[in-house]
Protein backbone atom coordinates (compact mmCIF):
# COMPACT_ATOMS: atom_id res chain seq x y z
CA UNK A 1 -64.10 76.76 168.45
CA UNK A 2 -65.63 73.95 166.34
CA UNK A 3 -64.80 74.66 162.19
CA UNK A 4 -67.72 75.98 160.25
CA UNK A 5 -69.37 73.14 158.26
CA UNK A 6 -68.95 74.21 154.43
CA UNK A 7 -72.23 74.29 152.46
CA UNK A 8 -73.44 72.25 150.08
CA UNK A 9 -75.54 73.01 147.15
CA UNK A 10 -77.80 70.03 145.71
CA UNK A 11 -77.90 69.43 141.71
CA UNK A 12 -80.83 67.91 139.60
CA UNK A 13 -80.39 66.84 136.03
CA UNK A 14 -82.99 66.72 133.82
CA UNK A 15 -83.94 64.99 130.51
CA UNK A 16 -84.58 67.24 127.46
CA UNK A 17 -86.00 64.47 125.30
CA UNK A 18 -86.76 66.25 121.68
CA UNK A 19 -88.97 63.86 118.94
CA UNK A 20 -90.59 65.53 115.99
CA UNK A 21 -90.70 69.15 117.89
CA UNK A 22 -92.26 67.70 120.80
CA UNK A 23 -90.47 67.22 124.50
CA UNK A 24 -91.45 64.11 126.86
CA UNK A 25 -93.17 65.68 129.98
CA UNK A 26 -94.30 63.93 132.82
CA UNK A 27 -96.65 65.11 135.41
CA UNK A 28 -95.69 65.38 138.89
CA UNK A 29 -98.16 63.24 141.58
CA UNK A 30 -97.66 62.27 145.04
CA UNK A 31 -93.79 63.76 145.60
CA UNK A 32 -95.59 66.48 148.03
CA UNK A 33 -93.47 69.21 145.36
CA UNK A 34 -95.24 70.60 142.90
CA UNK A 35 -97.72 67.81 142.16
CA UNK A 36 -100.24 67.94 139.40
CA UNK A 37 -97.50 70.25 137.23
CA UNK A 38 -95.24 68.88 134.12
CA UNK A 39 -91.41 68.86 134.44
CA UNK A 40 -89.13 66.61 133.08
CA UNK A 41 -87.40 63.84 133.80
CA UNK A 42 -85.11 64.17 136.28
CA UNK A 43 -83.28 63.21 139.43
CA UNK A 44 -80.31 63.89 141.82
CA UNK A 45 -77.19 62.92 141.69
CA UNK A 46 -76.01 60.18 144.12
CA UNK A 47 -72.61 60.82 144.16
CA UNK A 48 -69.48 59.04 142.39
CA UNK A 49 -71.50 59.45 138.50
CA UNK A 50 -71.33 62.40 136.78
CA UNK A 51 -74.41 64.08 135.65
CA UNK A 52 -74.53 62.15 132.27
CA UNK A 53 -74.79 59.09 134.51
CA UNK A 54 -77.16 60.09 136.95
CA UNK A 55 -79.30 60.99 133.83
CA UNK A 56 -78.54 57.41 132.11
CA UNK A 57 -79.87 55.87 135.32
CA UNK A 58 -82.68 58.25 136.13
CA UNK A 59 -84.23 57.82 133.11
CA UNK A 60 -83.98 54.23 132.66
CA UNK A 61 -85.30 54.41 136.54
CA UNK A 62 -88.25 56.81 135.34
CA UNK A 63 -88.93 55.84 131.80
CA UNK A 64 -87.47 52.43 130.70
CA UNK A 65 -84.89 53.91 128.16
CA UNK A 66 -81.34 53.92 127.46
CA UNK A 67 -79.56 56.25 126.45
CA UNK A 68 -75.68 56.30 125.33
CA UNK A 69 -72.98 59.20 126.70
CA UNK A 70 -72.18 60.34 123.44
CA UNK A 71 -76.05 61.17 122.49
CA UNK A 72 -76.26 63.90 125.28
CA UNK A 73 -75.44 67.31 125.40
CA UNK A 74 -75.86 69.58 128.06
CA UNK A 75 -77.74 72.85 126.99
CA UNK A 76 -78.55 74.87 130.74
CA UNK A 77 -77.37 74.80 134.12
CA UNK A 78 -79.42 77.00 136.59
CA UNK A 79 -78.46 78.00 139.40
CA UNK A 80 -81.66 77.93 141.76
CA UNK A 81 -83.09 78.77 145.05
CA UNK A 82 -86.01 76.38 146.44
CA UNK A 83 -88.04 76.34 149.17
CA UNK A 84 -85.48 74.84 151.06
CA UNK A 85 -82.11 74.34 149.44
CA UNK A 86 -80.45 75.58 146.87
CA UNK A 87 -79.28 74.12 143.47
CA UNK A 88 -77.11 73.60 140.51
CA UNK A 89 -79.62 72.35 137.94
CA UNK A 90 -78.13 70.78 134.48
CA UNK A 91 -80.24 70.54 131.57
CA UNK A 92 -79.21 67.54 129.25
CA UNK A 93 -80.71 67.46 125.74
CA UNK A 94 -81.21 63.88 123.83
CA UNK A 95 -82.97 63.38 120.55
CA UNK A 96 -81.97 58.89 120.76
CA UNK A 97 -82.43 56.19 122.96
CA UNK A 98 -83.10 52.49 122.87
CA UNK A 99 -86.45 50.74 124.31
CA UNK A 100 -90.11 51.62 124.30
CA UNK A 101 -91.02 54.83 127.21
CA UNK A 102 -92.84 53.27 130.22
CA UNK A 103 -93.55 55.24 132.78
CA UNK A 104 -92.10 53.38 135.49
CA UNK A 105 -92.60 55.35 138.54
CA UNK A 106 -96.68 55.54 138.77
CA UNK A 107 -96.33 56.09 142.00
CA UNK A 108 -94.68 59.46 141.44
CA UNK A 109 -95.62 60.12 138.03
CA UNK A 110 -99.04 59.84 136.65
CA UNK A 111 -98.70 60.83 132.92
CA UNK A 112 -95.52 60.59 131.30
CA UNK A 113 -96.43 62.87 127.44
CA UNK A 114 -94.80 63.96 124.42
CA UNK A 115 -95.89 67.63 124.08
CA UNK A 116 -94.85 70.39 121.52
CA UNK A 117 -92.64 72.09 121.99
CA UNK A 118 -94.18 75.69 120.74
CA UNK A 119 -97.62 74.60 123.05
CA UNK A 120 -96.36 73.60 126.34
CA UNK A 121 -98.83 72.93 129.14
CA UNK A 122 -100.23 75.89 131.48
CA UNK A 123 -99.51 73.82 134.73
CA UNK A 124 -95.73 73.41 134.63
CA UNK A 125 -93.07 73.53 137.39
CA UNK A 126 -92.22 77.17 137.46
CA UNK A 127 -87.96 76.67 137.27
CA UNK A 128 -88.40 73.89 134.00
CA UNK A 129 -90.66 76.04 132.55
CA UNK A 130 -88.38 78.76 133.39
CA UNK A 131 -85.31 76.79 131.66
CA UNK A 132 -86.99 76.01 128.18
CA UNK A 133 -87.82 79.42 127.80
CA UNK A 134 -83.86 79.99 128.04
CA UNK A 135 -82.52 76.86 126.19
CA UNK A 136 -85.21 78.26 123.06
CA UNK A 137 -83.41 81.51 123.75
CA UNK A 138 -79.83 79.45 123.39
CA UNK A 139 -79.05 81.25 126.94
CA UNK A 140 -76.52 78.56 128.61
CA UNK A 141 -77.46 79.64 131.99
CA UNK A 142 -79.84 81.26 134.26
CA UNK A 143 -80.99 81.85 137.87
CA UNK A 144 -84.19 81.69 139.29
CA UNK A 145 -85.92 82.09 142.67
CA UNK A 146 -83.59 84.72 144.02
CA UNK A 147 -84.68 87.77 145.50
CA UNK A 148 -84.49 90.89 143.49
């Protein structure tokens, strides 16, 4: 009888960029998920980084900044059910970086915006919108997208 293949749950970090009491957004377009809505930046992780990493190299991917291990703390995980997978989502707050924000990936991305953070936008990905409500709440961790 062939072994049972063990499952595997998919992470996504995102960027909780903080100026001034505003939060960098960027506007989803042409991913085929949840285009035309603000999340953050974010990205998977590729394997041998850890998430601080993966969200050193995301965002310098996605925005054209640097940022530094020591200027990141992570403030939510979420565990979450999609539309087809399921993840471990880590939140990672960071109030410096180096280098002017570019939106890099137009193609993916058609308004990268500081917003505050007390007047979000209406049209935001349901889960991110569904984590700042918790990190304003200091709640460490959530779940979303599971049946009730």
């Amino acid at each position: 009888m062939p072994k049972k293949e063990r499952f595997k749950v998919y992470s996504a970090i995102y960027l909780v960029l903080i100026k001034d009491e505003q939060i960098l957004l960027q506007r989803r377009y042409n991913t085929g998920y949840q285009d035309g809505n603000y999340s953050l930046v974010a990205g998977h992780l590729d394997g041998g980084e850890t998430t601080k990493q993966c969200l050193i190299r995301e965002t310098r991917e996605e925005a054209d900044i640097t940022l530094s291990l020591e200027d990141l703390e992570v403030i939510h995980v979420m565990h979450r059910l999609g539309p087809v997978r399921e993840y471990l989502d880590v939140y990672i707050r960071a109030e410096k970086w180096t280098g002017d924000i570019t939106n890099m990936e137009p193609d993916k991305c058609d308004e990268l915006k500081w917003y505050k953070l007390k007047n979000l936008p209406d049209n935001m990905v349901p889960e991110v919108r569904f984590a700042l409500e918790n990190i304003s709440k200091n709640r460490y961790y959530s779940e979303f997208g599971w049946p009730s």
